[in-house]
ModelCIF file with pLDDT and N, C-alpha, C, O atoms, coordinates in Angstrom:
data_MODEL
#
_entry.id   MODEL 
#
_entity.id                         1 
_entity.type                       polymer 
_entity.pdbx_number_of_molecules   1 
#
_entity_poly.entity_id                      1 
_entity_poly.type                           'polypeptide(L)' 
_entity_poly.nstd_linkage                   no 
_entity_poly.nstd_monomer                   no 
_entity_poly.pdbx_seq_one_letter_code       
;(UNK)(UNK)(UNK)(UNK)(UNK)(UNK)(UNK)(UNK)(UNK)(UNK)(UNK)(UNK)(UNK)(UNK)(UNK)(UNK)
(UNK)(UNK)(UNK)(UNK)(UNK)(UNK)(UNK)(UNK)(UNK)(UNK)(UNK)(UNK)(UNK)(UNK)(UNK)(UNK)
(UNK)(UNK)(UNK)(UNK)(UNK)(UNK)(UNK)(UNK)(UNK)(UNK)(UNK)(UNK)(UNK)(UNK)(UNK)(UNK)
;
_entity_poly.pdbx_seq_one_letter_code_can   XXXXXXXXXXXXXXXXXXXXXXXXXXXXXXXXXXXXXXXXXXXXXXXX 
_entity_poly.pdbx_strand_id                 A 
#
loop_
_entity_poly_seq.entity_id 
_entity_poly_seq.num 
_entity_poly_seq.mon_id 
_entity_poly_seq.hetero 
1 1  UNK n 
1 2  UNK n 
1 3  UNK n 
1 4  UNK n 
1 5  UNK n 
1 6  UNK n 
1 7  UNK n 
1 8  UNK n 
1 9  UNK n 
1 10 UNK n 
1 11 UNK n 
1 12 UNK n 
1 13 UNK n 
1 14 UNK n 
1 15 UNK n 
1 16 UNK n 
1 17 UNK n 
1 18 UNK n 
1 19 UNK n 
1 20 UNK n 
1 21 UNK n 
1 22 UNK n 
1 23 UNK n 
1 24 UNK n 
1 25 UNK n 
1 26 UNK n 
1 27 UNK n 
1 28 UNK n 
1 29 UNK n 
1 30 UNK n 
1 31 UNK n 
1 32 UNK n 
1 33 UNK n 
1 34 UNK n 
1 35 UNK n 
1 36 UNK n 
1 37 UNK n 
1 38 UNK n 
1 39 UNK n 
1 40 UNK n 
1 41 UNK n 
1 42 UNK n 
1 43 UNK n 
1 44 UNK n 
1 45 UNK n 
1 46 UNK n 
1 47 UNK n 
1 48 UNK n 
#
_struct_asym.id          A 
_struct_asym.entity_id   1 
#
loop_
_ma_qa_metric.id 
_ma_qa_metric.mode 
_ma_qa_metric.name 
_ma_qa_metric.software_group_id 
_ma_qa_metric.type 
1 global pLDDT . pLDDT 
2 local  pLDDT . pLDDT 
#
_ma_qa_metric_global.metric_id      1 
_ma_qa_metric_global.metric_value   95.88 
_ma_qa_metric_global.model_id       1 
_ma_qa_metric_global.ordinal_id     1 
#
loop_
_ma_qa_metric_local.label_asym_id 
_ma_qa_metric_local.label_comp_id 
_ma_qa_metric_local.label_seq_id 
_ma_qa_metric_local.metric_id 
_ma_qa_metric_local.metric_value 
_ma_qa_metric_local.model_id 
_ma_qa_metric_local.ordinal_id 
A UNK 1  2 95.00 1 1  
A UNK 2  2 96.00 1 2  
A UNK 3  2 97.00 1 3  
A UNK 4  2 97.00 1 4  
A UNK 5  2 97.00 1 5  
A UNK 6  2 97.00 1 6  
A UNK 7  2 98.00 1 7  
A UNK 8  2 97.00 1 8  
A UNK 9  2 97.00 1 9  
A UNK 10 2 98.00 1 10 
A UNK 11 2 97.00 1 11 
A UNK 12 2 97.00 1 12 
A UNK 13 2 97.00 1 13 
A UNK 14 2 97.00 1 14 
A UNK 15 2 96.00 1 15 
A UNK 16 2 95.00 1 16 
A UNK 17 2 96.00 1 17 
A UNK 18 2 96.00 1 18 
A UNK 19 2 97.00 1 19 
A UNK 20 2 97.00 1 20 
A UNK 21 2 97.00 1 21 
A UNK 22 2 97.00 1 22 
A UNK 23 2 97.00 1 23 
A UNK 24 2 94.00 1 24 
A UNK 25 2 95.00 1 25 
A UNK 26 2 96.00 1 26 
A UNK 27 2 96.00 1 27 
A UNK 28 2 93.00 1 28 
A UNK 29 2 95.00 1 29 
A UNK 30 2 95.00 1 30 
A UNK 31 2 96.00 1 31 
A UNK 32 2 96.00 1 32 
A UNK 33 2 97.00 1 33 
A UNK 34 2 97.00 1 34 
A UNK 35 2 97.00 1 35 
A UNK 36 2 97.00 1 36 
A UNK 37 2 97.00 1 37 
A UNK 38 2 97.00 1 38 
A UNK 39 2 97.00 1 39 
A UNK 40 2 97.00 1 40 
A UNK 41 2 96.00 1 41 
A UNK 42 2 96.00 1 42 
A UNK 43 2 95.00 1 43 
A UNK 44 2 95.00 1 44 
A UNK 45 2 94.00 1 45 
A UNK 46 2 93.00 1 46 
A UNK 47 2 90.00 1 47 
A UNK 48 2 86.00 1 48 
#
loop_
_atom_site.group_PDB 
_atom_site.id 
_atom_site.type_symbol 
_atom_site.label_atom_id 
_atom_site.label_alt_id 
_atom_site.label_comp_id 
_atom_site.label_asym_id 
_atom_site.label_entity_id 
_atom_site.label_seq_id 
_atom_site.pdbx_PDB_ins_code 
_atom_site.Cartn_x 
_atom_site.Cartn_y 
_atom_site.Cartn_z 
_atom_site.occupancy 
_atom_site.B_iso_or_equiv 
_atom_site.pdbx_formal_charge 
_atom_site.auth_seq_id 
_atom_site.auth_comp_id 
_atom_site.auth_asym_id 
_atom_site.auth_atom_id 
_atom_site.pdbx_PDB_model_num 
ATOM 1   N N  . UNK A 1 1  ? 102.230 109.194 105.047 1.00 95.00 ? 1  UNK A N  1 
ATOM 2   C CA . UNK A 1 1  ? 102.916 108.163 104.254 1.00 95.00 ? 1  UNK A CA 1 
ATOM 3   C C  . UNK A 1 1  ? 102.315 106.786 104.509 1.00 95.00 ? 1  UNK A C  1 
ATOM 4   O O  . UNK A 1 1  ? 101.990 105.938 103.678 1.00 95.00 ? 1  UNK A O  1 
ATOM 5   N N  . UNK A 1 2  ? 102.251 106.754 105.640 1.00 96.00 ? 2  UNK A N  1 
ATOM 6   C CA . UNK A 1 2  ? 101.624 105.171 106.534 1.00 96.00 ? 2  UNK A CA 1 
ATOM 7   C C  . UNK A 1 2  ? 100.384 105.116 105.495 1.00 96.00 ? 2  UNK A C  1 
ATOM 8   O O  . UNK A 1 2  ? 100.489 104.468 104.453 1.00 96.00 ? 2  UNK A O  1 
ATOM 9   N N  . UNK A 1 3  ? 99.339  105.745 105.787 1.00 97.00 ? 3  UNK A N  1 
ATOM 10  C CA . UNK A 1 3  ? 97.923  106.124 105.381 1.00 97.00 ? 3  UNK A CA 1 
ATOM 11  C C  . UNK A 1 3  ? 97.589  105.896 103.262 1.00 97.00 ? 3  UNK A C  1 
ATOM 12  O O  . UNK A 1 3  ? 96.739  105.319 102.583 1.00 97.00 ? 3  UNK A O  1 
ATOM 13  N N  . UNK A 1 4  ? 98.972  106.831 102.942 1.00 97.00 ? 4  UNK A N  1 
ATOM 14  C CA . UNK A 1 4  ? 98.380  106.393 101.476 1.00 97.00 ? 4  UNK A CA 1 
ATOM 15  C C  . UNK A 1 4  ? 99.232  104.809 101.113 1.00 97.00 ? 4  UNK A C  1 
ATOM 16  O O  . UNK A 1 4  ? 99.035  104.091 100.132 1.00 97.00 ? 4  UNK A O  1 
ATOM 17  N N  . UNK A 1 5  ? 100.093 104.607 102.121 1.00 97.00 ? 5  UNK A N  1 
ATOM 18  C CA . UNK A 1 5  ? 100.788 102.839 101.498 1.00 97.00 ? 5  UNK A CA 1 
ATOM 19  C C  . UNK A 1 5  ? 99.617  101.930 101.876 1.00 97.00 ? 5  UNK A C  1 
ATOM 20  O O  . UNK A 1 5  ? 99.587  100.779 101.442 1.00 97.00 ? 5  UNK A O  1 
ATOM 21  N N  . UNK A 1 6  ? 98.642  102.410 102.680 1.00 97.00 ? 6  UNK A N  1 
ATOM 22  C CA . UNK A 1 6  ? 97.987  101.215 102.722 1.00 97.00 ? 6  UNK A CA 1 
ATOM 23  C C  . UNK A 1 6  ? 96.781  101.502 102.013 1.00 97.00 ? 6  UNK A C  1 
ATOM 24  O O  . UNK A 1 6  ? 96.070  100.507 101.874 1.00 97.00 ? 6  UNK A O  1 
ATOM 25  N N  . UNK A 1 7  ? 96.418  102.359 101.615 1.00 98.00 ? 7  UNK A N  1 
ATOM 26  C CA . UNK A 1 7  ? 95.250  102.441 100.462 1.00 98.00 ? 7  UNK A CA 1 
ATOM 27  C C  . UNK A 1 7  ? 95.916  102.393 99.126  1.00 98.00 ? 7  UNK A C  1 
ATOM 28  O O  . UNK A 1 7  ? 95.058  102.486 98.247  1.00 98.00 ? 7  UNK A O  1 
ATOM 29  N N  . UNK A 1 8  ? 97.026  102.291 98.682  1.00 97.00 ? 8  UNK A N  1 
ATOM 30  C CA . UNK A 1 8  ? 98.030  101.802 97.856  1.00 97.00 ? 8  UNK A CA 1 
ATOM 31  C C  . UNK A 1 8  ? 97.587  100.225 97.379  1.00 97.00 ? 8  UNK A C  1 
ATOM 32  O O  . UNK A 1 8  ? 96.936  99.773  96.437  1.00 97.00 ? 8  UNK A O  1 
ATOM 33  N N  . UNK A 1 9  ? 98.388  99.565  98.697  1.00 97.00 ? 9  UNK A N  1 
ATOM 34  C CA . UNK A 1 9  ? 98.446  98.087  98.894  1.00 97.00 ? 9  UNK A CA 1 
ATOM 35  C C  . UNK A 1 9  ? 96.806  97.679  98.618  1.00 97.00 ? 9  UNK A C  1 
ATOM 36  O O  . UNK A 1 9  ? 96.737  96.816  97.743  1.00 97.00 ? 9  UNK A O  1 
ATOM 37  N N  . UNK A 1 10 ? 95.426  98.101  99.166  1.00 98.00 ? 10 UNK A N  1 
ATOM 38  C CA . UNK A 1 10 ? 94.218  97.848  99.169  1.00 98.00 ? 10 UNK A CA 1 
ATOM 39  C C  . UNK A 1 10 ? 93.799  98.013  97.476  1.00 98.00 ? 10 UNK A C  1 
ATOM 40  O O  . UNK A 1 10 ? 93.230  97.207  96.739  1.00 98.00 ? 10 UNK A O  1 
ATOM 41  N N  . UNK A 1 11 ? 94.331  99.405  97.190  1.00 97.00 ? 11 UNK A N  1 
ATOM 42  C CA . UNK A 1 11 ? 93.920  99.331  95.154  1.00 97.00 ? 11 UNK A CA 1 
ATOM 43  C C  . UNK A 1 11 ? 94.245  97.770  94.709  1.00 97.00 ? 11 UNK A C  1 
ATOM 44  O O  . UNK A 1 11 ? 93.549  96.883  94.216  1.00 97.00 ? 11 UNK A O  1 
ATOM 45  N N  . UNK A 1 12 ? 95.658  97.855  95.122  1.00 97.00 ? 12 UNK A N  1 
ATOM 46  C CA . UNK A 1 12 ? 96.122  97.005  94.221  1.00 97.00 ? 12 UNK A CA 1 
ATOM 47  C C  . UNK A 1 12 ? 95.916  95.842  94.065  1.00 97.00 ? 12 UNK A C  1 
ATOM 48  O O  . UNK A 1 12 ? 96.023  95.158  93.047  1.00 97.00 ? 12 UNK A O  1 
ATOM 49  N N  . UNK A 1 13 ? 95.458  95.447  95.589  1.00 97.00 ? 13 UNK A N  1 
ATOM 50  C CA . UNK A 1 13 ? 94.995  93.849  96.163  1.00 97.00 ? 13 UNK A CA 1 
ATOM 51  C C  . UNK A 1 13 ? 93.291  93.422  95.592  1.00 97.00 ? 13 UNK A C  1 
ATOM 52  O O  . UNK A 1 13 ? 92.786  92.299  95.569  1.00 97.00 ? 13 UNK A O  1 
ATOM 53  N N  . UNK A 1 14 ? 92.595  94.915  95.111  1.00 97.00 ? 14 UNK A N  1 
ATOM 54  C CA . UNK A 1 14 ? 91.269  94.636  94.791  1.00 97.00 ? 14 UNK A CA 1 
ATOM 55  C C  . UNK A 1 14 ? 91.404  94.834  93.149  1.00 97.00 ? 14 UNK A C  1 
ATOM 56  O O  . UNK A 1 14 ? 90.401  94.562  92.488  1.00 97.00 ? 14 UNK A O  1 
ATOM 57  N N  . UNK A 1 15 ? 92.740  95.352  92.371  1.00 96.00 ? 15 UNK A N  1 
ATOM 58  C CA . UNK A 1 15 ? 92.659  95.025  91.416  1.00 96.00 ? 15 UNK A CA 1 
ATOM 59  C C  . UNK A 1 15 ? 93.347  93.544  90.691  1.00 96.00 ? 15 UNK A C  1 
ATOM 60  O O  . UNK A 1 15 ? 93.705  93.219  89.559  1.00 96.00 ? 15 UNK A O  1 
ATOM 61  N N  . UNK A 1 16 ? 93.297  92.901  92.014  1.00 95.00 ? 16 UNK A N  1 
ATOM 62  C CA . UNK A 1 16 ? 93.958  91.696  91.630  1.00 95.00 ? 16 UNK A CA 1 
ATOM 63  C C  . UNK A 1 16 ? 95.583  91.324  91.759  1.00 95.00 ? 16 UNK A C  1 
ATOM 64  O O  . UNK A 1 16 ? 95.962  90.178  91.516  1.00 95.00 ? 16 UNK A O  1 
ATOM 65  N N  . UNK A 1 17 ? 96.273  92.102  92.056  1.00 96.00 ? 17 UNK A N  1 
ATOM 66  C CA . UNK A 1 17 ? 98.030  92.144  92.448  1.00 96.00 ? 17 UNK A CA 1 
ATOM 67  C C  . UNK A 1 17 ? 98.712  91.738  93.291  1.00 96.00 ? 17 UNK A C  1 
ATOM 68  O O  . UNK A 1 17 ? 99.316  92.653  93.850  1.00 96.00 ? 17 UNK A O  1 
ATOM 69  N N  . UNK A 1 18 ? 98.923  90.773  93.676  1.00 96.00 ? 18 UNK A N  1 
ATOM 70  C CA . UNK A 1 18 ? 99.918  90.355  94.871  1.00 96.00 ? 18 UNK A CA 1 
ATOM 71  C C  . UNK A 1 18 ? 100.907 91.872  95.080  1.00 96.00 ? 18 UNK A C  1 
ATOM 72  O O  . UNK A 1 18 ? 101.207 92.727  94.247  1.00 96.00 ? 18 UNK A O  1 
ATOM 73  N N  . UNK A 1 19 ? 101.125 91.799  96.046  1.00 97.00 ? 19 UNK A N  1 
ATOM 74  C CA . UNK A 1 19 ? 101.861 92.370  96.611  1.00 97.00 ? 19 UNK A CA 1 
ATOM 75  C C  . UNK A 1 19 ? 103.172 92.579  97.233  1.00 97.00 ? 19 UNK A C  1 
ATOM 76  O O  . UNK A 1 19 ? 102.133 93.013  97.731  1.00 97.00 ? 19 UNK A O  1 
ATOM 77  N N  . UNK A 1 20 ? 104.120 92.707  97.644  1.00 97.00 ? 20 UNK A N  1 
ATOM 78  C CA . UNK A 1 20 ? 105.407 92.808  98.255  1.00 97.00 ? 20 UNK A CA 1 
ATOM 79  C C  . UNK A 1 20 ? 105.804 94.043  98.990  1.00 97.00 ? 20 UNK A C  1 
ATOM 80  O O  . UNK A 1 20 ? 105.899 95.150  98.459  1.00 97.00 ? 20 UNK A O  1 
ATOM 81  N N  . UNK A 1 21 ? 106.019 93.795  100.182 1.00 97.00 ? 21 UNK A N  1 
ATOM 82  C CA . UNK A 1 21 ? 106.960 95.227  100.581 1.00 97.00 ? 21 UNK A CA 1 
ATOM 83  C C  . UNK A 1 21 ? 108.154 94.312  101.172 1.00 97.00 ? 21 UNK A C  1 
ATOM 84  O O  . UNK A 1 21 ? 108.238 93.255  101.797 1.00 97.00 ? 21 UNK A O  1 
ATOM 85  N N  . UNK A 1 22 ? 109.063 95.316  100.625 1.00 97.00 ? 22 UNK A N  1 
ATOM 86  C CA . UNK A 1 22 ? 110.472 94.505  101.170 1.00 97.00 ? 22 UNK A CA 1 
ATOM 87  C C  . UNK A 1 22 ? 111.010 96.026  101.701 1.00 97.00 ? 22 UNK A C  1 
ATOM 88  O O  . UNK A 1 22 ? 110.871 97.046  101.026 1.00 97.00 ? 22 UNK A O  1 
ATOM 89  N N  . UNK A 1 23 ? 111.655 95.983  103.047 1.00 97.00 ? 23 UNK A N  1 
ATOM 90  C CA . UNK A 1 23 ? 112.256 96.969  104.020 1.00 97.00 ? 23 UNK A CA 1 
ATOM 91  C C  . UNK A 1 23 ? 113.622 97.227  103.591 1.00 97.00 ? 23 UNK A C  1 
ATOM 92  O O  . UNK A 1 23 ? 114.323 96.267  103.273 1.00 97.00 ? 23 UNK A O  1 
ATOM 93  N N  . UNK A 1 24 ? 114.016 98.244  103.552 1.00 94.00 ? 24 UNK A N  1 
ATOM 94  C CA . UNK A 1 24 ? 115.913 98.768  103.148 1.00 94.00 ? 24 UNK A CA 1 
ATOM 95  C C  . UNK A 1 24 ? 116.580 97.901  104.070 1.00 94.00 ? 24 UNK A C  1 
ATOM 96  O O  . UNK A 1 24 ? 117.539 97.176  103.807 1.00 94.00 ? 24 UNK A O  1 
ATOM 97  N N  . UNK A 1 25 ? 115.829 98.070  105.496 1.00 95.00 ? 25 UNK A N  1 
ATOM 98  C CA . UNK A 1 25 ? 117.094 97.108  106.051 1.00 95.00 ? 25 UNK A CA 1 
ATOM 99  C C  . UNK A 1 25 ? 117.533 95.652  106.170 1.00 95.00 ? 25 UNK A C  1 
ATOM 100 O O  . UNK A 1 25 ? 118.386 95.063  106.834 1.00 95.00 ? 25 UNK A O  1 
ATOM 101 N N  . UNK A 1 26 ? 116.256 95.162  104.910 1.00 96.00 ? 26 UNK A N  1 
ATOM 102 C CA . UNK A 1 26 ? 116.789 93.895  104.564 1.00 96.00 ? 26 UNK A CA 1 
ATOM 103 C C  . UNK A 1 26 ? 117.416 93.467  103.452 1.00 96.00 ? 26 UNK A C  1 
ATOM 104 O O  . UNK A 1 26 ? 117.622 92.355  102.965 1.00 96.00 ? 26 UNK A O  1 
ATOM 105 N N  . UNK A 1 27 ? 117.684 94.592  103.142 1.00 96.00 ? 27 UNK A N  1 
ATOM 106 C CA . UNK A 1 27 ? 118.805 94.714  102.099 1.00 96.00 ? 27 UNK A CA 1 
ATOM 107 C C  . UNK A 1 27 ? 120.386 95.689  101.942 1.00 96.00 ? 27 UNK A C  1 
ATOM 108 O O  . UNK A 1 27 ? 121.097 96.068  101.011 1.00 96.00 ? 27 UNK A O  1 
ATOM 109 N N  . UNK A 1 28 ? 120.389 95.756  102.884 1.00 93.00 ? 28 UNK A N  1 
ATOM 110 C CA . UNK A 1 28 ? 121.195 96.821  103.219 1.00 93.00 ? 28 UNK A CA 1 
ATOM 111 C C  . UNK A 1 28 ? 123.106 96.055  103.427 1.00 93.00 ? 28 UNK A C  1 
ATOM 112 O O  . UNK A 1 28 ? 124.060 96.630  103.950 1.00 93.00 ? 28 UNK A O  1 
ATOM 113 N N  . UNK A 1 29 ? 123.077 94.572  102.770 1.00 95.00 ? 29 UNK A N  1 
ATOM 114 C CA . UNK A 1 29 ? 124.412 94.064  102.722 1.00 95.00 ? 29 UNK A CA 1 
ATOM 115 C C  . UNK A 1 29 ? 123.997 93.193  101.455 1.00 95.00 ? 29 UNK A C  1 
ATOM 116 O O  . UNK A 1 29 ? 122.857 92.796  101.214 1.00 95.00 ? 29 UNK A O  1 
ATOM 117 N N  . UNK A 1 30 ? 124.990 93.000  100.793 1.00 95.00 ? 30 UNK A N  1 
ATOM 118 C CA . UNK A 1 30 ? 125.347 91.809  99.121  1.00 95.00 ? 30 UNK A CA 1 
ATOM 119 C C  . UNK A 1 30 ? 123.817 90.785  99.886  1.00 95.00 ? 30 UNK A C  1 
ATOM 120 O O  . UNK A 1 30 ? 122.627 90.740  99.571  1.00 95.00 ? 30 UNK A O  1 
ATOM 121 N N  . UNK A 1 31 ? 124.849 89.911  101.262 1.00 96.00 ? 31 UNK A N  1 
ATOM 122 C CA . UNK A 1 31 ? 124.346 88.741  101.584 1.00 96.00 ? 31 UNK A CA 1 
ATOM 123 C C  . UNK A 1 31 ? 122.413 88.857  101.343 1.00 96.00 ? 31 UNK A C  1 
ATOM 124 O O  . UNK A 1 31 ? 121.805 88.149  100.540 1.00 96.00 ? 31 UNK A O  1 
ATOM 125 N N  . UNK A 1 32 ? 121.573 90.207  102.507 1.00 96.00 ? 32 UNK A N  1 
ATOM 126 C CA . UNK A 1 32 ? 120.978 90.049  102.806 1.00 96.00 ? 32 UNK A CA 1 
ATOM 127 C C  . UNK A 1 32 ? 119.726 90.250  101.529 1.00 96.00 ? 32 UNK A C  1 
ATOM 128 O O  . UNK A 1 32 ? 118.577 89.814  101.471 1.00 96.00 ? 32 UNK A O  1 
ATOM 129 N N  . UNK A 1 33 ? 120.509 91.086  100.600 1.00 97.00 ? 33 UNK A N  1 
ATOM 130 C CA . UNK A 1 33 ? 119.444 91.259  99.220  1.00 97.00 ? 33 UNK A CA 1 
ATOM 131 C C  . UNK A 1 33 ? 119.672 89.878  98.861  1.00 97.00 ? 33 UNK A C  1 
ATOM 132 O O  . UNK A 1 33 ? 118.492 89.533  98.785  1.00 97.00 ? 33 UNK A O  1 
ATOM 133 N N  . UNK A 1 34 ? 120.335 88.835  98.583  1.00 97.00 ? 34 UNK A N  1 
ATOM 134 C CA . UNK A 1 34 ? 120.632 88.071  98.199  1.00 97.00 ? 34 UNK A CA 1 
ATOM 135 C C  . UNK A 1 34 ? 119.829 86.575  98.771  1.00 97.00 ? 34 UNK A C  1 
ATOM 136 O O  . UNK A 1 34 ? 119.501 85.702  97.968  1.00 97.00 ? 34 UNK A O  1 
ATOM 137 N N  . UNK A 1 35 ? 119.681 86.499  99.676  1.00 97.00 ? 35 UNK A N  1 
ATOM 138 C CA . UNK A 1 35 ? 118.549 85.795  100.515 1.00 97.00 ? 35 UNK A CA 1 
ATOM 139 C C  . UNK A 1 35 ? 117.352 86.361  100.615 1.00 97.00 ? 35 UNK A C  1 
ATOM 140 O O  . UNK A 1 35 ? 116.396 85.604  100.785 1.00 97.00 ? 35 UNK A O  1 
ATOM 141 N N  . UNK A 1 36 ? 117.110 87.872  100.530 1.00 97.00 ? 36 UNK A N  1 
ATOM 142 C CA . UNK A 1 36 ? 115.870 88.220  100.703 1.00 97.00 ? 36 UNK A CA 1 
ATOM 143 C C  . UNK A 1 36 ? 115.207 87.933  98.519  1.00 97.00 ? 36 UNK A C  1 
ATOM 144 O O  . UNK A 1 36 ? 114.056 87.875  98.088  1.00 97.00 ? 36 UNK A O  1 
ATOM 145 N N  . UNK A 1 37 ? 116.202 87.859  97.949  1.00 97.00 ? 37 UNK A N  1 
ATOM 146 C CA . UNK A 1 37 ? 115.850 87.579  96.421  1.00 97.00 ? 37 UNK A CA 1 
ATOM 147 C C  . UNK A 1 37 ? 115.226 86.167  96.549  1.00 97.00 ? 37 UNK A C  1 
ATOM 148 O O  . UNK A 1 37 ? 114.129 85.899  96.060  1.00 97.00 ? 37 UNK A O  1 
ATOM 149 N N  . UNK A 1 38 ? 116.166 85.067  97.399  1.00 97.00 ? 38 UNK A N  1 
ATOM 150 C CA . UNK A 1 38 ? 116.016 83.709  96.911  1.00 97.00 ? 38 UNK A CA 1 
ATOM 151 C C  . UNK A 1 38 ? 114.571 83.544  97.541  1.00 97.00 ? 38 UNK A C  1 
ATOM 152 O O  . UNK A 1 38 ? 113.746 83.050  96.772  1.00 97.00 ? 38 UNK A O  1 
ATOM 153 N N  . UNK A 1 39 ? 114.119 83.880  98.830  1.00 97.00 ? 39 UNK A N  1 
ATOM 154 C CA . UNK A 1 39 ? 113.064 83.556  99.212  1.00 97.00 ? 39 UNK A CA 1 
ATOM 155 C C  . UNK A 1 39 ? 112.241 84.208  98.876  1.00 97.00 ? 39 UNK A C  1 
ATOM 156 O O  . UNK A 1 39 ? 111.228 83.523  99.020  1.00 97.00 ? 39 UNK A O  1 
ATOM 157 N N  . UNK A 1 40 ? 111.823 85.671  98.282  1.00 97.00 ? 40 UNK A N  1 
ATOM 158 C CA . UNK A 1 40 ? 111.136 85.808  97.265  1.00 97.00 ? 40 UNK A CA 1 
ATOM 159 C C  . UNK A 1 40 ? 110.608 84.743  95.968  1.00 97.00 ? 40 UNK A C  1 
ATOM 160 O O  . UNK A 1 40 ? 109.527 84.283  95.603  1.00 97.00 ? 40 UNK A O  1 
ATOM 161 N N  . UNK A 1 41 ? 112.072 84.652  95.510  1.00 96.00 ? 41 UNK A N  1 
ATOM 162 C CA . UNK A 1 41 ? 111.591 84.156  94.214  1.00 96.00 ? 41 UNK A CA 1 
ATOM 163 C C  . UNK A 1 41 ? 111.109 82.781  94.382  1.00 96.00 ? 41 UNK A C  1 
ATOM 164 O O  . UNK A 1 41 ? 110.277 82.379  93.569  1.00 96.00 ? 41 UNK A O  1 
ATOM 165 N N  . UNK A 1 42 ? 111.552 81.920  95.414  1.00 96.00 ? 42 UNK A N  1 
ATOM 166 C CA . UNK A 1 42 ? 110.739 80.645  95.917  1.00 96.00 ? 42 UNK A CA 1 
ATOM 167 C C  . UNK A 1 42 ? 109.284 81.493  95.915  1.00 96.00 ? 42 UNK A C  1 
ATOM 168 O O  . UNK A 1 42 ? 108.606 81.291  94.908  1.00 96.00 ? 42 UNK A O  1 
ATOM 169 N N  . UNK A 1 43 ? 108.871 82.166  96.641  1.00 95.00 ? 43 UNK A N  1 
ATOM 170 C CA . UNK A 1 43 ? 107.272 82.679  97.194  1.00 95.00 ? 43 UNK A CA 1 
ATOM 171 C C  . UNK A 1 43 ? 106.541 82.466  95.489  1.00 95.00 ? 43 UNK A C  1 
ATOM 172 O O  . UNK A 1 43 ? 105.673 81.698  95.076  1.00 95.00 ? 43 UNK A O  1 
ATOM 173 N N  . UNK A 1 44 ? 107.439 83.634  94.746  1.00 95.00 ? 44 UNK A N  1 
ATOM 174 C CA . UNK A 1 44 ? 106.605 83.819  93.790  1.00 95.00 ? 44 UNK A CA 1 
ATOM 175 C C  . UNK A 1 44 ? 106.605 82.193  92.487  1.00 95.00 ? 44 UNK A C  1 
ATOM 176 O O  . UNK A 1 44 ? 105.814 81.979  91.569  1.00 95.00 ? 44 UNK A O  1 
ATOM 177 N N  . UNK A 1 45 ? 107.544 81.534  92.844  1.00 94.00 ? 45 UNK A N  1 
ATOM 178 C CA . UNK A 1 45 ? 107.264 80.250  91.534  1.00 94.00 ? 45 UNK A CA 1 
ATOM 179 C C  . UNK A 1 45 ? 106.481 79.359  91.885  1.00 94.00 ? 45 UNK A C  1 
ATOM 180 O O  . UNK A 1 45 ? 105.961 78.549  91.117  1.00 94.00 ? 45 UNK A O  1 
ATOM 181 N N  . UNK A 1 46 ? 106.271 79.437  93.453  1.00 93.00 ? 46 UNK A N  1 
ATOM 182 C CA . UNK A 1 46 ? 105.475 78.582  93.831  1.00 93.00 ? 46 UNK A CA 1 
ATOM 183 C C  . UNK A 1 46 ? 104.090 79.064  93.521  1.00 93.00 ? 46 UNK A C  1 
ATOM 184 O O  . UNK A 1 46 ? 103.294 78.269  93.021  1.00 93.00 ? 46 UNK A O  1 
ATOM 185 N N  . UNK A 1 47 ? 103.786 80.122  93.737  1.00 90.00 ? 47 UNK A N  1 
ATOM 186 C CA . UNK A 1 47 ? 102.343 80.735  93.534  1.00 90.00 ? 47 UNK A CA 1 
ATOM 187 C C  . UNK A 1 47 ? 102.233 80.440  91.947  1.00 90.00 ? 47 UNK A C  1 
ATOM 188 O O  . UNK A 1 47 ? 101.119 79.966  91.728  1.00 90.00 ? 47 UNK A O  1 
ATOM 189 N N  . UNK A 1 48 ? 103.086 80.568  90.627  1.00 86.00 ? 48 UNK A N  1 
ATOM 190 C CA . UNK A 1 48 ? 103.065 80.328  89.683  1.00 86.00 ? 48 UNK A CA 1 
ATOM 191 C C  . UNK A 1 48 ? 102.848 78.885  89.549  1.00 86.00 ? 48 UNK A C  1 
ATOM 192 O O  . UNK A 1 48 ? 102.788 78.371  88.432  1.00 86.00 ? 48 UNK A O  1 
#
């Protein structure tokens, strides 16, 4: 599993794709999806 996520992540990064992995257990309450959204979506408008 380890082995094909990171030749996964490598396709995707050489076809040009930012990337994200976000972990279950940082989402695993309302609050923590909820902060793990906002600072996402800061990451990504800023890159925009």
């Amino acid at each position: 599993n380890v082995k094909r996520d990171k030749q996964v992540l490598k396709q995707l990064e050489d076809d040009g794709w930012y990337v994200v992995i976000v972990w279950e257990c940082e989402l695993d309450t309302h609050a923590k999806a909820t902060s793990t959204a906002d600072v996402l979506g800061r990451n990504l408008r800023m890159r925009l």
